[in-house]
Structure formats: structure tokens, C-alpha cells
N, C-alpha and C. Protein backbone atom coordinates (compact mmCIF):
# COMPACT_ATOMS: atom_id res chain seq x y z
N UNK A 1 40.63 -115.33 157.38
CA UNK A 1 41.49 -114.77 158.39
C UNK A 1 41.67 -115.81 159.49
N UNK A 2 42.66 -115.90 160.02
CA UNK A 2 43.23 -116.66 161.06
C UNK A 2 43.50 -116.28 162.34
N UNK A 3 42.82 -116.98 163.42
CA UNK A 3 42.98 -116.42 164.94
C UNK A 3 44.64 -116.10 165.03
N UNK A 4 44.58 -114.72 165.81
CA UNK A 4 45.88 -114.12 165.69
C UNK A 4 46.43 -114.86 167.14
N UNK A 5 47.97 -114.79 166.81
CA UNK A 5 48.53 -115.47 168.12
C UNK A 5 49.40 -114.66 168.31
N UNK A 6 49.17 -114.29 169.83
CA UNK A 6 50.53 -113.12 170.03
C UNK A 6 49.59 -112.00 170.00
N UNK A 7 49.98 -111.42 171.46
CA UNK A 7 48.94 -109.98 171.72
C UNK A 7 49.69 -109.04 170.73
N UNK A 8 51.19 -109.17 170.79
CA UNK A 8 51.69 -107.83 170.00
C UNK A 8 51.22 -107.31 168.63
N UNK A 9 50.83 -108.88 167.67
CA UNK A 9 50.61 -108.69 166.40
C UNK A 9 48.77 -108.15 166.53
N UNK A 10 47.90 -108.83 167.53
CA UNK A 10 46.42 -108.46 167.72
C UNK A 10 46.54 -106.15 167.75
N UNK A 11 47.50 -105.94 168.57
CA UNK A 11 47.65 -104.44 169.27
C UNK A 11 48.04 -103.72 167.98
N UNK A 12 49.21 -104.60 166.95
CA UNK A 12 49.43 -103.76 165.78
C UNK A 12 48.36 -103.75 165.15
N UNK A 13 47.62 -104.96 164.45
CA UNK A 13 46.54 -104.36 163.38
C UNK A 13 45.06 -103.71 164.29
N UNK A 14 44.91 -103.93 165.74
CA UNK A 14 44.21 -103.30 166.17
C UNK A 14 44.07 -101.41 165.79
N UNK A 15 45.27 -101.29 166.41
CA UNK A 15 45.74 -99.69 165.94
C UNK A 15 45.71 -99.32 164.58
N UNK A 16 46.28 -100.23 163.66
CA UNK A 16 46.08 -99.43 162.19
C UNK A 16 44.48 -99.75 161.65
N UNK A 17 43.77 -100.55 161.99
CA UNK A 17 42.34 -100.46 161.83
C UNK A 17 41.59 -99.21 162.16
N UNK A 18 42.05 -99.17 163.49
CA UNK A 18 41.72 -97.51 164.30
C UNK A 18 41.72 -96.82 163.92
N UNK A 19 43.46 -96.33 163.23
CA UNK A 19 43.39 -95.48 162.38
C UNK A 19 43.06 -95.03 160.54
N UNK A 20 42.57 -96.48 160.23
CA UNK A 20 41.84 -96.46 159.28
C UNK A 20 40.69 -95.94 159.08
N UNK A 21 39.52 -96.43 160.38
CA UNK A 21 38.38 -95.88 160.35
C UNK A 21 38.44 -94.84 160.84
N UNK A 22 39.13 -93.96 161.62
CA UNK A 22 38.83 -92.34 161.86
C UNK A 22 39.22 -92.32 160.78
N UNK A 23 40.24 -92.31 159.94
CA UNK A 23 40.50 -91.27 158.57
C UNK A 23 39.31 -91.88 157.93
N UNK A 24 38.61 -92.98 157.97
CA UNK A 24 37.42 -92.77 157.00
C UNK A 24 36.19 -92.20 157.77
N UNK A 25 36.47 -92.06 158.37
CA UNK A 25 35.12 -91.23 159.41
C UNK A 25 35.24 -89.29 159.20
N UNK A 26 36.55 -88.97 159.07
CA UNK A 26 37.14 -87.91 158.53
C UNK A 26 36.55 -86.76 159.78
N UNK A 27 36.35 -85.72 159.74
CA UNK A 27 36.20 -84.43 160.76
C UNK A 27 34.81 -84.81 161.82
N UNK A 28 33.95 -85.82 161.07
CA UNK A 28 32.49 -85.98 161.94
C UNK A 28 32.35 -86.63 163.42
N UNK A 29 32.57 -85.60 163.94
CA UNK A 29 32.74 -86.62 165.52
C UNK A 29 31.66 -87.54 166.23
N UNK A 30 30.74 -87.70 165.29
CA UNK A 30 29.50 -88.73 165.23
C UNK A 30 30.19 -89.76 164.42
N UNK A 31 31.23 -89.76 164.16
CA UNK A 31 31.40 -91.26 163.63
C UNK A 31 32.92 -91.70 163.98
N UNK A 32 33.28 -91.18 165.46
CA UNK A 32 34.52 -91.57 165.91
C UNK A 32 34.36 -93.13 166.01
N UNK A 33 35.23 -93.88 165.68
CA UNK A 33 35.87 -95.46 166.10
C UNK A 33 35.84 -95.30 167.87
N UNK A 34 34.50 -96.69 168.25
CA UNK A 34 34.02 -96.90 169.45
C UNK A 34 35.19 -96.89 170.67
N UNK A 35 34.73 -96.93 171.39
CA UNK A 35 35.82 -97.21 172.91
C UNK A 35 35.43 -98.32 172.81
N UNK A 36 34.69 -99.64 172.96
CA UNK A 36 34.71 -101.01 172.46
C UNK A 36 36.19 -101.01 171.65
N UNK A 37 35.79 -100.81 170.14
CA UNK A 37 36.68 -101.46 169.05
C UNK A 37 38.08 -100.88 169.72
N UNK A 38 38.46 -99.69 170.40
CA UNK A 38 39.33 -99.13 170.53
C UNK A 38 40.20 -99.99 171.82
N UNK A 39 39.72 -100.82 172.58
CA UNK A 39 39.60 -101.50 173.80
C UNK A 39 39.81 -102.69 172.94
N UNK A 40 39.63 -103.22 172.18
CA UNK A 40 40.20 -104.56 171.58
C UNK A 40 38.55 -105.54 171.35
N UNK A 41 37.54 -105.19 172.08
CA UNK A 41 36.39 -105.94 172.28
C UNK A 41 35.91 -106.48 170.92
N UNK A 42 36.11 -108.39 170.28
CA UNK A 42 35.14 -109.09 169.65
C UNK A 42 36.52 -109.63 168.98
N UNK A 43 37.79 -109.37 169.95
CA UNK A 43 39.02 -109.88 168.87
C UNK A 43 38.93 -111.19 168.76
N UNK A 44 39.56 -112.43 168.19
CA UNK A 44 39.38 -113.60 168.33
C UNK A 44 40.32 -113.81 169.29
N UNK A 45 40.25 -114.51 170.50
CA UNK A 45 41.78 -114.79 170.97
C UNK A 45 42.23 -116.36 171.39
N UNK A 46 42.75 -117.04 172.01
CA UNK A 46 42.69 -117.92 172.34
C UNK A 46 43.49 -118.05 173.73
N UNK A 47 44.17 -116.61 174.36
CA UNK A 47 44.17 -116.04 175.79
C UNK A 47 43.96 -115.35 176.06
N UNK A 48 44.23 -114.64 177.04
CA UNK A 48 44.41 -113.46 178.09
C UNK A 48 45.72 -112.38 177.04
N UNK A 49 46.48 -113.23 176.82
CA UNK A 49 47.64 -112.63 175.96
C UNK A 49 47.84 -112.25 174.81
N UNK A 50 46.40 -112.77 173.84
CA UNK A 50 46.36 -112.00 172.70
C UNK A 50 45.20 -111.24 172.84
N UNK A 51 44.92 -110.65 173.87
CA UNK A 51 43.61 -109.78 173.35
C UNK A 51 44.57 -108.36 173.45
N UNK A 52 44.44 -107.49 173.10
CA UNK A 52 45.20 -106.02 173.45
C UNK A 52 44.93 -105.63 175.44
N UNK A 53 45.74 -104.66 175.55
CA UNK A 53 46.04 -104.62 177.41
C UNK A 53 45.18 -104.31 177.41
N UNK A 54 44.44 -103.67 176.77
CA UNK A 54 42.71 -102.77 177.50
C UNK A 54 41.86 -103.80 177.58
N UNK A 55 41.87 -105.09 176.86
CA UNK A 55 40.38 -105.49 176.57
C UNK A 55 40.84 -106.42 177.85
N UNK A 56 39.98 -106.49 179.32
CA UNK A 56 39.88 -107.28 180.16
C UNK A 56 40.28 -109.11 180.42
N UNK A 57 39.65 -109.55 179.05
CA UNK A 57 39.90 -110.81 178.87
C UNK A 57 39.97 -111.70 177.51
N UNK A 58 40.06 -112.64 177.75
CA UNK A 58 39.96 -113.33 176.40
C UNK A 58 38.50 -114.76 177.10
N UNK A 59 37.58 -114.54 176.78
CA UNK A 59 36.06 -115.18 176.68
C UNK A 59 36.68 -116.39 175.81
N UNK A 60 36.70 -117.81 176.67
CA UNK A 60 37.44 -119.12 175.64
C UNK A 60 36.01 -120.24 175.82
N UNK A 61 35.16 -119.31 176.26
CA UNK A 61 33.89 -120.22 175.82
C UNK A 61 33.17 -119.80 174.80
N UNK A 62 33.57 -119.25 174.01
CA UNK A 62 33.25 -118.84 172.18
C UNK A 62 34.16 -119.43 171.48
N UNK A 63 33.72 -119.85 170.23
CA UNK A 63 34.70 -120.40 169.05
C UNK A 63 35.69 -119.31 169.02
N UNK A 64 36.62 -119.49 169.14
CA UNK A 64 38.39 -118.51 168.18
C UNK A 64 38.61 -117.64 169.49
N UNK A 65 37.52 -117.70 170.71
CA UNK A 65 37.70 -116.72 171.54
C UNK A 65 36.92 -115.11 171.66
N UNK A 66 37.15 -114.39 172.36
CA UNK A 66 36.58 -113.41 172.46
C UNK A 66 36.91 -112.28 173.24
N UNK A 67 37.91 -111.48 173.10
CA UNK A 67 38.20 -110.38 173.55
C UNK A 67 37.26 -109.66 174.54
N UNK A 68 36.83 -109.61 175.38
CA UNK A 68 35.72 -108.82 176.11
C UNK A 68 35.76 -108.47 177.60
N UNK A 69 34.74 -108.73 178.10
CA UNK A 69 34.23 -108.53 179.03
C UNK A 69 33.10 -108.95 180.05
N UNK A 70 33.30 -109.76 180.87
CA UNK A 70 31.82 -110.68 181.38
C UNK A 70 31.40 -110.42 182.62
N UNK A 71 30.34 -111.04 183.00
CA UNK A 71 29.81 -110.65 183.88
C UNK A 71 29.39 -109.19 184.47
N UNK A 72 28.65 -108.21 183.36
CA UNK A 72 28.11 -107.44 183.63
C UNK A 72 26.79 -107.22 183.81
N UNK A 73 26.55 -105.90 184.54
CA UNK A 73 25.48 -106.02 185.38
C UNK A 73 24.77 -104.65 184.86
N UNK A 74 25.24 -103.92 183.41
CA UNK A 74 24.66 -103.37 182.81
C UNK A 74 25.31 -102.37 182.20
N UNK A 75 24.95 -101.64 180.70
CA UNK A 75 25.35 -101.13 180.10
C UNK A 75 26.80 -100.82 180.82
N UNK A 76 26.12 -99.87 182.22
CA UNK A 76 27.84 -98.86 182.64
C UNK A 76 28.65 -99.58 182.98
N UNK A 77 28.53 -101.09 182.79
CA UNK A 77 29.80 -101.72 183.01
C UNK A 77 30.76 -102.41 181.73
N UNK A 78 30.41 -101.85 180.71
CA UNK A 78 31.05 -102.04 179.10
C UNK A 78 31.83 -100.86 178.53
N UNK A 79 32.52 -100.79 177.98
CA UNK A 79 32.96 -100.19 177.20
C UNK A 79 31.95 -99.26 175.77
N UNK A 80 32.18 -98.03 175.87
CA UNK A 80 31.30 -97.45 174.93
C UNK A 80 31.14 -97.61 173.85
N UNK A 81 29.76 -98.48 172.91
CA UNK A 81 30.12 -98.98 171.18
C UNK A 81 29.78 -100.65 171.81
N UNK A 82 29.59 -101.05 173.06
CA UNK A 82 29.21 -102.62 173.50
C UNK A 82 27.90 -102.31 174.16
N UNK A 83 27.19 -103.37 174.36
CA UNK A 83 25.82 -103.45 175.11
C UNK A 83 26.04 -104.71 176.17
N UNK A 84 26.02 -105.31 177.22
CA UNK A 84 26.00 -106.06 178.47
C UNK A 84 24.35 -106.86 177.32
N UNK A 85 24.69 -108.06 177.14
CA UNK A 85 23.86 -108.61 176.92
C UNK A 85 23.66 -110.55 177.92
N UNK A 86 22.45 -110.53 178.12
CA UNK A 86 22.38 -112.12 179.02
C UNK A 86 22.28 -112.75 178.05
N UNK A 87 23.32 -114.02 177.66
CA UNK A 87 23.68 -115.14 176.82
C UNK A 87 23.00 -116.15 177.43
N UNK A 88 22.85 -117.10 175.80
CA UNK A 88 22.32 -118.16 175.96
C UNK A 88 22.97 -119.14 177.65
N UNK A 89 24.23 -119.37 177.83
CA UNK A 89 24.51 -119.92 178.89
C UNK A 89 24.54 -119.51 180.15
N UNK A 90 23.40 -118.13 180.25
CA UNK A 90 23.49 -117.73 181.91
C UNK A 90 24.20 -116.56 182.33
N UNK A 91 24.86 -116.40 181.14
CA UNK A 91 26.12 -115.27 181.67
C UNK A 91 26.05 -114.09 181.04
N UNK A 92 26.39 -113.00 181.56
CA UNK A 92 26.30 -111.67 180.87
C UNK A 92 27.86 -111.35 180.30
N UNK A 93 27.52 -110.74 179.41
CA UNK A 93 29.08 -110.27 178.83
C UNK A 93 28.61 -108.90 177.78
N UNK A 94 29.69 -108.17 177.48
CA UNK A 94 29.78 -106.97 176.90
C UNK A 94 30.07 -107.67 175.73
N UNK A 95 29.11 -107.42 174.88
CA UNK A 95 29.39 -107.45 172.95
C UNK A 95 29.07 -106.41 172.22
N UNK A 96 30.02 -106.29 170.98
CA UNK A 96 30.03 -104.75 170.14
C UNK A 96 28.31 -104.97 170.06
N UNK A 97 28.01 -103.42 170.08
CA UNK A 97 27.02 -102.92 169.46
C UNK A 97 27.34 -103.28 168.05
N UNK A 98 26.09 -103.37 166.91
CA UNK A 98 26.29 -103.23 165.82
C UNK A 98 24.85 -102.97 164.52
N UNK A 99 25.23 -102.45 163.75
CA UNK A 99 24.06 -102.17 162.54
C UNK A 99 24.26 -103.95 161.56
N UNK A 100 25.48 -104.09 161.18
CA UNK A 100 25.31 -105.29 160.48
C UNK A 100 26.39 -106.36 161.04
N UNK A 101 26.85 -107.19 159.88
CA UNK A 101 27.83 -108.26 160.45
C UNK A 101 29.17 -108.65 160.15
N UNK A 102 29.45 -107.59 159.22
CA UNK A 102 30.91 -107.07 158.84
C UNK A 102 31.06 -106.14 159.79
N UNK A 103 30.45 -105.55 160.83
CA UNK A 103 31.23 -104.56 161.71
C UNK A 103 31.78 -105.73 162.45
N UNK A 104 31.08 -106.85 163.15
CA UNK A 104 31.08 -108.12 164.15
C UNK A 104 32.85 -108.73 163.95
N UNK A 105 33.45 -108.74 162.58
CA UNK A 105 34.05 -109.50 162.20
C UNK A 105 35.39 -109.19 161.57
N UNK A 106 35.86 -108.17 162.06
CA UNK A 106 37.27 -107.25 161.31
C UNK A 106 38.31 -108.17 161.98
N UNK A 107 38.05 -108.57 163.07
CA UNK A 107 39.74 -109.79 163.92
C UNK A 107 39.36 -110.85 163.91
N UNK A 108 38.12 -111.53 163.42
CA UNK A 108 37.62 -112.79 163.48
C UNK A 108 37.93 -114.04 162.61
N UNK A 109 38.00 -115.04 162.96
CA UNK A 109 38.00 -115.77 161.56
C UNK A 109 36.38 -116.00 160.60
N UNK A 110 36.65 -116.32 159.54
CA UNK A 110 35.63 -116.24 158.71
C UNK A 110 34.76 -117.67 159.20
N UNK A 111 35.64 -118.51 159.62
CA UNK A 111 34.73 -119.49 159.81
C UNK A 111 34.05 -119.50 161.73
N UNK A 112 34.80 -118.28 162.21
CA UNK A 112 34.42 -118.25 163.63
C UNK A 112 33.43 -117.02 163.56
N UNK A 113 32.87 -116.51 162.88
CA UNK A 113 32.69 -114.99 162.68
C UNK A 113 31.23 -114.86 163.71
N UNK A 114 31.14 -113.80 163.92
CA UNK A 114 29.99 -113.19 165.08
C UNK A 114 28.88 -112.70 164.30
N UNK A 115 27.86 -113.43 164.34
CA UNK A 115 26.28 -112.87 164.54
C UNK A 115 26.04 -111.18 165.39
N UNK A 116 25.50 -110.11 164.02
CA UNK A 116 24.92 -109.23 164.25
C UNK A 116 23.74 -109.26 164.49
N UNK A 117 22.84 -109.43 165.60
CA UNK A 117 21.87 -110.06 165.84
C UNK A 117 20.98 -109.02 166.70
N UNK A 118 19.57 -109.25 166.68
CA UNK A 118 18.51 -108.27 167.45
C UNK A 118 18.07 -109.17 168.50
N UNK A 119 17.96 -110.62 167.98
CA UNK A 119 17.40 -111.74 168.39
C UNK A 119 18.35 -111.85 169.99
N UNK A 120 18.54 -111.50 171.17
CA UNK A 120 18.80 -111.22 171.79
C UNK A 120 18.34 -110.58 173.19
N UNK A 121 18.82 -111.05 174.52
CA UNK A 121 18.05 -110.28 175.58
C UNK A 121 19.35 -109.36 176.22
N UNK A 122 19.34 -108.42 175.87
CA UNK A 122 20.11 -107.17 176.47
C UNK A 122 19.62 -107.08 177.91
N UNK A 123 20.76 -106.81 178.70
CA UNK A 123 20.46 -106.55 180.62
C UNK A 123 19.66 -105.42 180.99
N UNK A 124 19.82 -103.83 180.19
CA UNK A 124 18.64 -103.39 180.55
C UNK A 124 17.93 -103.44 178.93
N UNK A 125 16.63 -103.92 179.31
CA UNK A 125 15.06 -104.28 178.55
C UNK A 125 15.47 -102.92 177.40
N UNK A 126 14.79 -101.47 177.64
CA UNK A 126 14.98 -100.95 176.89
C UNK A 126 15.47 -100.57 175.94
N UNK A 127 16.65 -101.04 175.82
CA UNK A 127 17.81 -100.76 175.43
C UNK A 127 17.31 -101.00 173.58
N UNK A 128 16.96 -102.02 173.33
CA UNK A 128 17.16 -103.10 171.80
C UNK A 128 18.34 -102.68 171.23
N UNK A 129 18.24 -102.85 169.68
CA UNK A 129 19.34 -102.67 169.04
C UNK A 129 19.94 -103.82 168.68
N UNK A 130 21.24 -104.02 167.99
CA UNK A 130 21.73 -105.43 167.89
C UNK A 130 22.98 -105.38 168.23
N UNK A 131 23.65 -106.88 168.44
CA UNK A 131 24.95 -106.84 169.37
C UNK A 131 25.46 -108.11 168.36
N UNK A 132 27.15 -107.73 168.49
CA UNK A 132 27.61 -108.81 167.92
C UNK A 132 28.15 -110.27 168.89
N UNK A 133 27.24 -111.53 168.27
CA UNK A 133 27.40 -112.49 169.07
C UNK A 133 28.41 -113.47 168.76
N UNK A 134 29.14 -113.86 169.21
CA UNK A 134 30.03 -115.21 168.58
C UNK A 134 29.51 -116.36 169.07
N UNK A 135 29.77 -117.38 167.78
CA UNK A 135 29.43 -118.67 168.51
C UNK A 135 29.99 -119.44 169.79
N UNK A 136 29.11 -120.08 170.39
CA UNK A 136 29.85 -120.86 171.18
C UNK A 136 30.45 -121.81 171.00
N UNK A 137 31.61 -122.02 172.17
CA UNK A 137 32.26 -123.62 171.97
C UNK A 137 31.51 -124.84 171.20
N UNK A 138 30.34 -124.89 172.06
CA UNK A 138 29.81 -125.98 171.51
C UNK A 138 28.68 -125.75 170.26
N UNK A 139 28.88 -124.74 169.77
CA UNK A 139 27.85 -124.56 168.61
C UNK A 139 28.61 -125.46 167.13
């Protein structure tokens, strides 16, 4: 897969993904499609202009980019389905929650793809769990 260019084409397959996974999630409202994924959060971008209008920014200190959210100061400042985690370079940012590393990687490129990872310091301690990480620029 190839970093998408152009927010319009990121917003179309954003939405039919959406509505892919509720119809596979079907009546169980324990398995609604996140306010993260729904918000655009872990798209690849390479601006401000291809991430979808909800997702705050495009993060261009990750490989392919990063749809998200930075500088948070804890969970309640993410989107629901993300965790506020402190990155290797100092900075906090909102990354999908996740169980494995095909959730990390539905807008990504294959060769930019995000680490489902435990190995990680989340902003509040308690929290654990794993978050999807993308590489950095300089990785």
C-alpha cells in the first residue's frame, strides 16, 4: 500500500473501512469501530491535508507520517480506541490502542507499518496494554 495523497481519497477509504468493520462487528455494541479509527488516527500522511478533518494533524516525524495527535497530557486528551503514550523522542502523542499489528496498519504502507507494541511507557503508569507505534524518521 502506498501513502495516500489527497485528504479526499484518505476520508473515502477511511469511511468505507468504517463501514466495513461495523457490518463485521454486526449488532454487538462491544465491538463498535473506535472514535480513534473513526477520527482518522495512525493514517499515513505526509500533511495536515491528507489526514481526514477530525484527525488534528499529520505527525511528519514518523516514516509515511501519522495522522494523530501530540502533545498529550493523558488518556482524556485522545480520542477513544488511542492511549497518550511518552515516545522515544520526549514527546507525547495519542496512538491506536491495539491487541495485534494488522489493527496498526489498515492506511499504512507495508514498508512504513506501525509496531503493536507493550514495550512502551504510556502517560498514565496504570494504564498497560499495547499501542500502535510507527517508526520514526530516522529509524
Amino acid at each position: 500500500m502506498k501513502p495516500m495523497a489527497g485528504g479526499g481519497l484518505a476520508r473515502e477509504l477511511l469511511l468505507i473501512v468504517t463501514i466495513a468493520l461495523a457490518a463485521a462487528c454486526g449488532d454487538d455494541d462491544d465491538e463498535d469501530v473506535s472514535e480513534a479509527h473513526q477520527k482518522g488516527v495512525g493514517i499515513a500522511c505526509a500533511s495536515n491535508d491528507d489526514c481526514p478533518e477530525t484527525a488534528p494533524e499529520c505527525l511528519t516525524q514518523f516514516r509515511a507520517g501519522y495522522c494523530g495527535v501530540s502533545d498529550c497530557a493523558g488518556d482524556q486528551d485522545c480520542p477513544q480506541g488511542s492511549a497518550c503514550v511518552v515516545h522515544d523522542d520526549g514527546n507525547n502523542y495519542c496512538f491506536l490502542s491495539c491487541s495485534n499489528k494488522p489493527e496498526c496498519n489498515y492506511f499504512r504502507p507495508e514498508a512504513d507499518a506501525a509496531n503493536c507494541s507493550s514495550n512502551i511507557d504510556f502517560v498514565e503508569r496504570s494504564r498497560g496494554g499495547k499501542a500502535c507505534v510507527p517508526p520514526s524518521s530516522g529509524d
